[in-house]
PDB file of N, CA and C in Angstrom:
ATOM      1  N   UNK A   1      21.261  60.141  53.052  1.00  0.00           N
ATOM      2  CA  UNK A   1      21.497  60.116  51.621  1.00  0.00           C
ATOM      3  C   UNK A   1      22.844  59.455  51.304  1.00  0.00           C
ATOM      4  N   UNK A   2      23.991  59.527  51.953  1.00  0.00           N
ATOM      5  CA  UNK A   2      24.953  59.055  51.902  1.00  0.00           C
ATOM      6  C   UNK A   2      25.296  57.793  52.165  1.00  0.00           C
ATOM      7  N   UNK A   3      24.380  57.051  53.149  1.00  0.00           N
ATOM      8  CA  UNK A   3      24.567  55.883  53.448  1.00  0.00           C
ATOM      9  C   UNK A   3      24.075  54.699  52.490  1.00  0.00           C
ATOM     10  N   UNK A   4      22.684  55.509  51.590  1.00  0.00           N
ATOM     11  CA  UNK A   4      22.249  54.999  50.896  1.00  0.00           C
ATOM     12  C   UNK A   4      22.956  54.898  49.458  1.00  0.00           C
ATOM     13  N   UNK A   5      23.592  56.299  49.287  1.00  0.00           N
ATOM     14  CA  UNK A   5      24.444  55.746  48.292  1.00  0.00           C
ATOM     15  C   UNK A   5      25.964  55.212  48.476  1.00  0.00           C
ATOM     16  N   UNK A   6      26.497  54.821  49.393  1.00  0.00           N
ATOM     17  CA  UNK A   6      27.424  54.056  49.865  1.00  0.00           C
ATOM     18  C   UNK A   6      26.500  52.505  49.580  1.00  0.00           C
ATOM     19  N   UNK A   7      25.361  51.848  50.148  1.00  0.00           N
ATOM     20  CA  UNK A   7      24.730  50.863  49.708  1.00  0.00           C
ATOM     21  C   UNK A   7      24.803  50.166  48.318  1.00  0.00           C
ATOM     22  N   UNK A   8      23.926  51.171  47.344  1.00  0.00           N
ATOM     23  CA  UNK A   8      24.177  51.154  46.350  1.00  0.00           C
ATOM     24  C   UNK A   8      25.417  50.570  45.513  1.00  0.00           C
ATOM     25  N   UNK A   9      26.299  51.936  45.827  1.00  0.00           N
ATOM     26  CA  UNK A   9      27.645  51.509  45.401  1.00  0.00           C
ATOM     27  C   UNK A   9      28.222  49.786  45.875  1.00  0.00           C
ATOM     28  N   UNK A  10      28.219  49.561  46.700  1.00  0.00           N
ATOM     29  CA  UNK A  10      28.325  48.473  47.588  1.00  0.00           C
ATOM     30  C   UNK A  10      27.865  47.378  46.300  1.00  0.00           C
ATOM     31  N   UNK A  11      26.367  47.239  46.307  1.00  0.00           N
ATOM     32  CA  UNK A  11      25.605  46.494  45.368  1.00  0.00           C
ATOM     33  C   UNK A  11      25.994  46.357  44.090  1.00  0.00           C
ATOM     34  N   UNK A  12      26.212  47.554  43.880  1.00  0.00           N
ATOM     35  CA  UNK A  12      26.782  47.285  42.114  1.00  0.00           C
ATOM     36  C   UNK A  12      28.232  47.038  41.988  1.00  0.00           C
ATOM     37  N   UNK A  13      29.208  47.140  43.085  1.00  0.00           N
ATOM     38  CA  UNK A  13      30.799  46.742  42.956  1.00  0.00           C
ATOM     39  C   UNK A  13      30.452  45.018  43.484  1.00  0.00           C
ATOM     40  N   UNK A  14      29.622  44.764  43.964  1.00  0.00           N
ATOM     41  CA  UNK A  14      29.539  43.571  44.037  1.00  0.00           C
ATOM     42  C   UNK A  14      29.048  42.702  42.849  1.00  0.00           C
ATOM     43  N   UNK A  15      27.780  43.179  42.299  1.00  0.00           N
ATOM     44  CA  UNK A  15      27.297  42.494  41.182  1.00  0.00           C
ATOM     45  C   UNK A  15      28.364  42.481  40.331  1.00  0.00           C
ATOM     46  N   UNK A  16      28.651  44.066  39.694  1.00  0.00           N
ATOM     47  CA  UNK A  16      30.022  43.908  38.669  1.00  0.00           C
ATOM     48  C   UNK A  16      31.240  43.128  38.890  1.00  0.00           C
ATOM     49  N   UNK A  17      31.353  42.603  40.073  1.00  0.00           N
ATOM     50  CA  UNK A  17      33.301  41.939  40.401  1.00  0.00           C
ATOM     51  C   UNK A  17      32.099  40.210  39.613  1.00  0.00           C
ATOM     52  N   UNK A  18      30.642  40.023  40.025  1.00  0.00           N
ATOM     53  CA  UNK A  18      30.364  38.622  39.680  1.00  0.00           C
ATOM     54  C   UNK A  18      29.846  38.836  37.974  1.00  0.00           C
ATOM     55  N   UNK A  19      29.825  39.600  37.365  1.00  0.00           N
ATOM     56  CA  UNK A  19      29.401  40.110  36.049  1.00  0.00           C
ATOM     57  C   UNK A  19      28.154  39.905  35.704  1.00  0.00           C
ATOM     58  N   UNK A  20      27.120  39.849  36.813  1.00  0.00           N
ATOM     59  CA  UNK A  20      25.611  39.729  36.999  1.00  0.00           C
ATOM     60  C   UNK A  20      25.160  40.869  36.180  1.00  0.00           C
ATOM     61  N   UNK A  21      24.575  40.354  35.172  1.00  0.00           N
ATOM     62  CA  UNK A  21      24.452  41.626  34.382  1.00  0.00           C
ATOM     63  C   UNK A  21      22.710  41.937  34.593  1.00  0.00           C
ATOM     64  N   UNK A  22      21.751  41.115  34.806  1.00  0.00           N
ATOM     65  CA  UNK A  22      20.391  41.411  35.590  1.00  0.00           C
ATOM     66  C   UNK A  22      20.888  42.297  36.663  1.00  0.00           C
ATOM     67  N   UNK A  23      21.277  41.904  37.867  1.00  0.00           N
ATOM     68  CA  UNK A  23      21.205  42.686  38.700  1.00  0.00           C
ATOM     69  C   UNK A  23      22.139  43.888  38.476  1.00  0.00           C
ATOM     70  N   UNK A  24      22.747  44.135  37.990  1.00  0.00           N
ATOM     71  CA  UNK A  24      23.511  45.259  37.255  1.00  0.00           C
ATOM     72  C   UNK A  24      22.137  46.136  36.784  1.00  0.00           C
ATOM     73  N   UNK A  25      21.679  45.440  36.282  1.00  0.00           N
ATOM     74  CA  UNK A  25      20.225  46.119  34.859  1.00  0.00           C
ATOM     75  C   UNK A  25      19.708  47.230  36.289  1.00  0.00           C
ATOM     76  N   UNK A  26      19.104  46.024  36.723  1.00  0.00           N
ATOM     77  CA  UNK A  26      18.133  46.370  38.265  1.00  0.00           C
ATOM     78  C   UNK A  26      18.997  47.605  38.776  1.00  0.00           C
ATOM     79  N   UNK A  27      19.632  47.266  39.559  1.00  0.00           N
ATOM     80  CA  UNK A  27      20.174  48.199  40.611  1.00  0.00           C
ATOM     81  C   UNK A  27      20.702  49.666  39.905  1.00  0.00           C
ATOM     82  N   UNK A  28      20.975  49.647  38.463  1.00  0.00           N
ATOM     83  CA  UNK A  28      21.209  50.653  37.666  1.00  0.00           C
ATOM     84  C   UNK A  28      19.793  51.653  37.751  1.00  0.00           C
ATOM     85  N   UNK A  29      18.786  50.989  37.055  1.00  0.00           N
ATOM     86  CA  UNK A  29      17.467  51.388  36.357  1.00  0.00           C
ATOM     87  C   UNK A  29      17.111  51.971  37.507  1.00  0.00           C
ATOM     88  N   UNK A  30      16.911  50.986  38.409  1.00  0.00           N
ATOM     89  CA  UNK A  30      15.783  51.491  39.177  1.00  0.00           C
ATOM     90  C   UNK A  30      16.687  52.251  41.017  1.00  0.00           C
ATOM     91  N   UNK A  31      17.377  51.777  41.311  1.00  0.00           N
ATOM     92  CA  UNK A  31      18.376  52.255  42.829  1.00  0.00           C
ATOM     93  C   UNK A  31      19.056  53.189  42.313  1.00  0.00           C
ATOM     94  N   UNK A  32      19.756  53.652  41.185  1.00  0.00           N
ATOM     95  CA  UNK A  32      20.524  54.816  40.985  1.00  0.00           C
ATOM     96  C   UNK A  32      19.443  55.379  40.748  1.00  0.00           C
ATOM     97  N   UNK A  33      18.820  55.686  39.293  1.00  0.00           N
ATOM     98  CA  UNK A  33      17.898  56.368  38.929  1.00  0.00           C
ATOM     99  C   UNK A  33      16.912  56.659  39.814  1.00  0.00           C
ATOM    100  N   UNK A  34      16.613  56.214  41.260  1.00  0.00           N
ATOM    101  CA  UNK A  34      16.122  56.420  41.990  1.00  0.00           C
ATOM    102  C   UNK A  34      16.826  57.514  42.980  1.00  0.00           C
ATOM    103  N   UNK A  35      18.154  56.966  43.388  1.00  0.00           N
ATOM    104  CA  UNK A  35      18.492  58.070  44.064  1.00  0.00           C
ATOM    105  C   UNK A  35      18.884  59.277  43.533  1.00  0.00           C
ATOM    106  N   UNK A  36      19.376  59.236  42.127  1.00  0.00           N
ATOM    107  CA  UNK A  36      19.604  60.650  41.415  1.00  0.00           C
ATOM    108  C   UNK A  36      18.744  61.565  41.428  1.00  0.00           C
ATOM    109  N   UNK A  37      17.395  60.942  41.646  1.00  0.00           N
ATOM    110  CA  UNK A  37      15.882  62.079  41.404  1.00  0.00           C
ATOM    111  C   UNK A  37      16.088  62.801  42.396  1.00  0.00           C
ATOM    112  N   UNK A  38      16.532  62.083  43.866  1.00  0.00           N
ATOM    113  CA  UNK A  38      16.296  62.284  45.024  1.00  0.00           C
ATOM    114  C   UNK A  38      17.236  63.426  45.453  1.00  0.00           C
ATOM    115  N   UNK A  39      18.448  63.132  44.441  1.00  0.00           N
ATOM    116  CA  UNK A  39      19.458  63.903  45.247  1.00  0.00           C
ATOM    117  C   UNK A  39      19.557  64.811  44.111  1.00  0.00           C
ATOM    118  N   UNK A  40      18.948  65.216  43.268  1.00  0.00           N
ATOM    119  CA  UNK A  40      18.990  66.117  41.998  1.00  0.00           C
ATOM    120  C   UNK A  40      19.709  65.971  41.088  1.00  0.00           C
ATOM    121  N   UNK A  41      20.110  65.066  41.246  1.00  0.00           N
ATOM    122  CA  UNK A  41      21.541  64.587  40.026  1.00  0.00           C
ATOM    123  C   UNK A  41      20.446  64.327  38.633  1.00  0.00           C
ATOM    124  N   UNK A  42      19.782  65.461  37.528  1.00  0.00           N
ATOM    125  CA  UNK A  42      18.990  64.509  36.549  1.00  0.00           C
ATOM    126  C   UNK A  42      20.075  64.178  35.550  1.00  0.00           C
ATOM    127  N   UNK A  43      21.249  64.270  35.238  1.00  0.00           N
ATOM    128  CA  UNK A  43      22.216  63.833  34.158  1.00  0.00           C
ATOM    129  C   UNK A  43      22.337  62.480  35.221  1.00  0.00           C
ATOM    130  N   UNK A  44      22.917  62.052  35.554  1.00  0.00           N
ATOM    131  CA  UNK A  44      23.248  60.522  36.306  1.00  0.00           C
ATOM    132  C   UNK A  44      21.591  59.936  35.949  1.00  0.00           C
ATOM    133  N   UNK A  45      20.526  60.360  36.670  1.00  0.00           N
ATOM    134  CA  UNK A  45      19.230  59.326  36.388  1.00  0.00           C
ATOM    135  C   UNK A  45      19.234  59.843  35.065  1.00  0.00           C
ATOM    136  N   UNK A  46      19.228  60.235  33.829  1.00  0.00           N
ATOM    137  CA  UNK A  46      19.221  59.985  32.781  1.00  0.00           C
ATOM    138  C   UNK A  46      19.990  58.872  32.288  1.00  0.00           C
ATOM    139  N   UNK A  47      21.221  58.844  32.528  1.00  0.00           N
ATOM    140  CA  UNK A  47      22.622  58.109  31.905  1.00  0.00           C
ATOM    141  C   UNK A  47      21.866  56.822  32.668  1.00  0.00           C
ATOM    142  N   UNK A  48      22.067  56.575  33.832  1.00  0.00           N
ATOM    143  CA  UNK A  48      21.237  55.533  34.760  1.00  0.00           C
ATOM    144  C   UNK A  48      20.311  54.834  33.630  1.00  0.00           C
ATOM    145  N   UNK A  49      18.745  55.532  33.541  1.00  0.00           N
ATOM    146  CA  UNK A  49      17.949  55.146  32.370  1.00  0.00           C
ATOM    147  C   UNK A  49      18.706  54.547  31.142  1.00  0.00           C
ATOM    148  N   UNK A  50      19.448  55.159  30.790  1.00  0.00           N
ATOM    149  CA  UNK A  50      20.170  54.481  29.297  1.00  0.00           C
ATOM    150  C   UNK A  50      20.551  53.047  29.350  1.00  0.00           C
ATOM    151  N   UNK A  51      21.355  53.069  30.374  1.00  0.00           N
ATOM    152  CA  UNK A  51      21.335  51.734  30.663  1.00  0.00           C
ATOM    153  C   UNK A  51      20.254  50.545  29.707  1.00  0.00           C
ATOM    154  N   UNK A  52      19.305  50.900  29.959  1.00  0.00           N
ATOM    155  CA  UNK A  52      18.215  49.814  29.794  1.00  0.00           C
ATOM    156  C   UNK A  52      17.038  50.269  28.324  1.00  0.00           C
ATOM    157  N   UNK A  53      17.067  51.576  28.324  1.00  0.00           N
ATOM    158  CA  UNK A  53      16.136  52.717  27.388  1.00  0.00           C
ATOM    159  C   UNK A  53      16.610  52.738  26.227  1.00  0.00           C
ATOM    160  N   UNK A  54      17.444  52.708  25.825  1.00  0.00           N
ATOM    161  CA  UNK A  54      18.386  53.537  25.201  1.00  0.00           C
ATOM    162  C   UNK A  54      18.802  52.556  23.347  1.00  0.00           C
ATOM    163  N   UNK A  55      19.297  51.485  23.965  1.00  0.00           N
ATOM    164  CA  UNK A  55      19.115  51.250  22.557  1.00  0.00           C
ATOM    165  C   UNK A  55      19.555  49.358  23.128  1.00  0.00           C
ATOM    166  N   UNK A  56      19.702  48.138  22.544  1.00  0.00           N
ATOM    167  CA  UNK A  56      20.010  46.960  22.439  1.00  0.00           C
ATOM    168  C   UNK A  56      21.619  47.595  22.446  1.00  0.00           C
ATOM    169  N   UNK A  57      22.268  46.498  23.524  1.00  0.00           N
ATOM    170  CA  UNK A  57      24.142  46.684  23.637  1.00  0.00           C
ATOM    171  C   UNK A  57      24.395  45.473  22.435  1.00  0.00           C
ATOM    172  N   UNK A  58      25.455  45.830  21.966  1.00  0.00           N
ATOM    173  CA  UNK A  58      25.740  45.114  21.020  1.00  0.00           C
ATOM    174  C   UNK A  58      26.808  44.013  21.645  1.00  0.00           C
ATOM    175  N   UNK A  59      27.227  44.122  22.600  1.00  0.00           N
ATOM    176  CA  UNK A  59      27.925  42.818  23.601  1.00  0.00           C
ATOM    177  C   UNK A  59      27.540  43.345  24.775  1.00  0.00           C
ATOM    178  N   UNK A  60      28.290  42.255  26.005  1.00  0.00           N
ATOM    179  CA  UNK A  60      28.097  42.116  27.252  1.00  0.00           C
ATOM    180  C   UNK A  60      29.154  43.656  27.432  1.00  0.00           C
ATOM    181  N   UNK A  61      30.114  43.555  26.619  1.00  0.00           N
ATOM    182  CA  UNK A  61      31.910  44.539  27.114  1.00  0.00           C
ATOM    183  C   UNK A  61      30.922  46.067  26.813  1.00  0.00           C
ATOM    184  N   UNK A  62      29.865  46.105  26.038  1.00  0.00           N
ATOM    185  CA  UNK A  62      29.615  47.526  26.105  1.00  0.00           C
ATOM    186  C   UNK A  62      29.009  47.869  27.133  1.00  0.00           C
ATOM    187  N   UNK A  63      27.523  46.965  27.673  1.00  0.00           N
ATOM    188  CA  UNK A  63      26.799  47.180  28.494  1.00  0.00           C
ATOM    189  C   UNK A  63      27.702  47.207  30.011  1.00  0.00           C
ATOM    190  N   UNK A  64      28.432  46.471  30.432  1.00  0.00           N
ATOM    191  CA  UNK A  64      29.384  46.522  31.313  1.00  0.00           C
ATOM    192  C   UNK A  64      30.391  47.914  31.457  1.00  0.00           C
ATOM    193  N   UNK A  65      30.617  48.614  30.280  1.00  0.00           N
ATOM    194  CA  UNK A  65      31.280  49.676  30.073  1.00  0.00           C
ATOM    195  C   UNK A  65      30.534  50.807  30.395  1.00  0.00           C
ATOM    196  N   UNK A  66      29.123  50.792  30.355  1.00  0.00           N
ATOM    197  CA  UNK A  66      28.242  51.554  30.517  1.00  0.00           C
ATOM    198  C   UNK A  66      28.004  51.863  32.354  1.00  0.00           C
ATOM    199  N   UNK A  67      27.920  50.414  32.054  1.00  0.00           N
ATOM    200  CA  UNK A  67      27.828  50.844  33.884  1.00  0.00           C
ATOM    201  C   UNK A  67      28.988  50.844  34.783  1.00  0.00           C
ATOM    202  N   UNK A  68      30.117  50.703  34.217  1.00  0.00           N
ATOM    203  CA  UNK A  68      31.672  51.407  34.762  1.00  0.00           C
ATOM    204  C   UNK A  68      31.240  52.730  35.295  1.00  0.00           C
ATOM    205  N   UNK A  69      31.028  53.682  33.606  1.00  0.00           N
ATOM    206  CA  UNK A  69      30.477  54.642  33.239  1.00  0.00           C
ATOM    207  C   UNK A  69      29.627  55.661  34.604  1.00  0.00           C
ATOM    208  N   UNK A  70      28.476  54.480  34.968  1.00  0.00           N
ATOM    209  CA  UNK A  70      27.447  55.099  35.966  1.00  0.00           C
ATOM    210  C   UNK A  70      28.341  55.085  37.395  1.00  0.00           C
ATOM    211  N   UNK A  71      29.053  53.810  37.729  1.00  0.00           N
ATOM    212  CA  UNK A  71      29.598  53.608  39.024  1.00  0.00           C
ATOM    213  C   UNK A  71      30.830  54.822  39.181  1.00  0.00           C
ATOM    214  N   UNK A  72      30.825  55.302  38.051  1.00  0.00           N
ATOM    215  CA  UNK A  72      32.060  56.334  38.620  1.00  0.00           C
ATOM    216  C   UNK A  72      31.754  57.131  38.452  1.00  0.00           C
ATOM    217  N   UNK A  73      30.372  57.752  38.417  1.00  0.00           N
ATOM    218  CA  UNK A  73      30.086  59.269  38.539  1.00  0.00           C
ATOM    219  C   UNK A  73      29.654  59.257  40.195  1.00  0.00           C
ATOM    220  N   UNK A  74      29.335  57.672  40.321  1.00  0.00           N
ATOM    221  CA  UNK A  74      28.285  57.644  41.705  1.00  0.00           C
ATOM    222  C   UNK A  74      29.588  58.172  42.283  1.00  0.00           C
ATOM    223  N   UNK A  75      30.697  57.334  42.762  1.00  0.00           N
ATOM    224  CA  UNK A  75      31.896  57.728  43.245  1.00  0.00           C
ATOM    225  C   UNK A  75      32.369  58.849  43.479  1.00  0.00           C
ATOM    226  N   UNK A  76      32.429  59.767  42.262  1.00  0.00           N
ATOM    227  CA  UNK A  76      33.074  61.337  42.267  1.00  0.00           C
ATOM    228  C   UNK A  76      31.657  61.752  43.126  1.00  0.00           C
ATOM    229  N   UNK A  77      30.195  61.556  42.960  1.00  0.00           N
ATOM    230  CA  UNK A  77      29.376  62.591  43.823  1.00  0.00           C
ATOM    231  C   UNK A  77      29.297  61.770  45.253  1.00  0.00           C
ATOM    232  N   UNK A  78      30.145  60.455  45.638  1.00  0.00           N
ATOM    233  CA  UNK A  78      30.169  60.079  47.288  1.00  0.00           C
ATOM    234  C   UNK A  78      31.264  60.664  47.732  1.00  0.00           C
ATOM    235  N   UNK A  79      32.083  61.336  46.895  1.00  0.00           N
ATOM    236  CA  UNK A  79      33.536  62.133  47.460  1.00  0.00           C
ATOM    237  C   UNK A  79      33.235  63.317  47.886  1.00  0.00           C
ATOM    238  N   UNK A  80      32.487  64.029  46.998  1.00  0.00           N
ATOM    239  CA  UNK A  80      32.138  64.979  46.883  1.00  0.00           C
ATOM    240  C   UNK A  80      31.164  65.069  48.547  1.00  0.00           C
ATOM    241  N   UNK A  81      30.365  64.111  48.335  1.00  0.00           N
ATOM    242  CA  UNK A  81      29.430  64.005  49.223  1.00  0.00           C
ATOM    243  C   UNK A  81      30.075  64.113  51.092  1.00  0.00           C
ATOM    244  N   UNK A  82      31.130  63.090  51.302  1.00  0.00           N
ATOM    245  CA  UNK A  82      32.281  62.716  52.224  1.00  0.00           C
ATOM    246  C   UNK A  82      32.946  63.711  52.262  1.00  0.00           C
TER     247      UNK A  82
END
C-alpha cells in the first residue's frame, strides 16, 4: 500500500512541476480515488472526485490549487503511513 502510494505521489509531483493538467485530471480521479477506497480514506476519494465532479474551475490557478490540496493530504497519510 505504501509503495503504491509513494508511486502515485511520484506521478502527480511530476505532472504538477510540468503543469499537465490532463494527467493531473487522470491520476487525481481515478489513482488517488482509487487508492483512498482501498485504504479507507472516503474524505480524500471524495475531495479526489471533486477534482473533476464537482463543478467547471474557473482558471487553471484554481484547479491546480485543488490538487496542491489532494497532494498534501496524500503526504500527511505517507507520513503517517512511514
Amino acid at each position: 500500500m505504501r509503495e503504491e502510494l509513494d508511486d502515485i505521489l511520484g506521478g502527480l509531483h511530476y505532472a504538477r512541476r510540468r503543469e499537465d493538467l490532463g494527467r493531473l485530471a487522470l491520476l487525481t480521479y481515478w489513482e488517488v480515488r482509487r487508492w483512498a477506497r482501498v485504504a479507507r480514506q472516503e474524505r480524500l476519494a471524495a475531495h479526489a472526485a471533486e477534482v473533476i465532479t464537482e463543478h467547471p474551475h474557473a482558471s487553471r490557478g484554481e484547479f491546480l490549487a485543488i490538487v496542491d490540496d489532494v497532494i498534501r493530504e496524500l503526504e500527511s497519510l505517507r507520513r503517517r503511513l512511514h
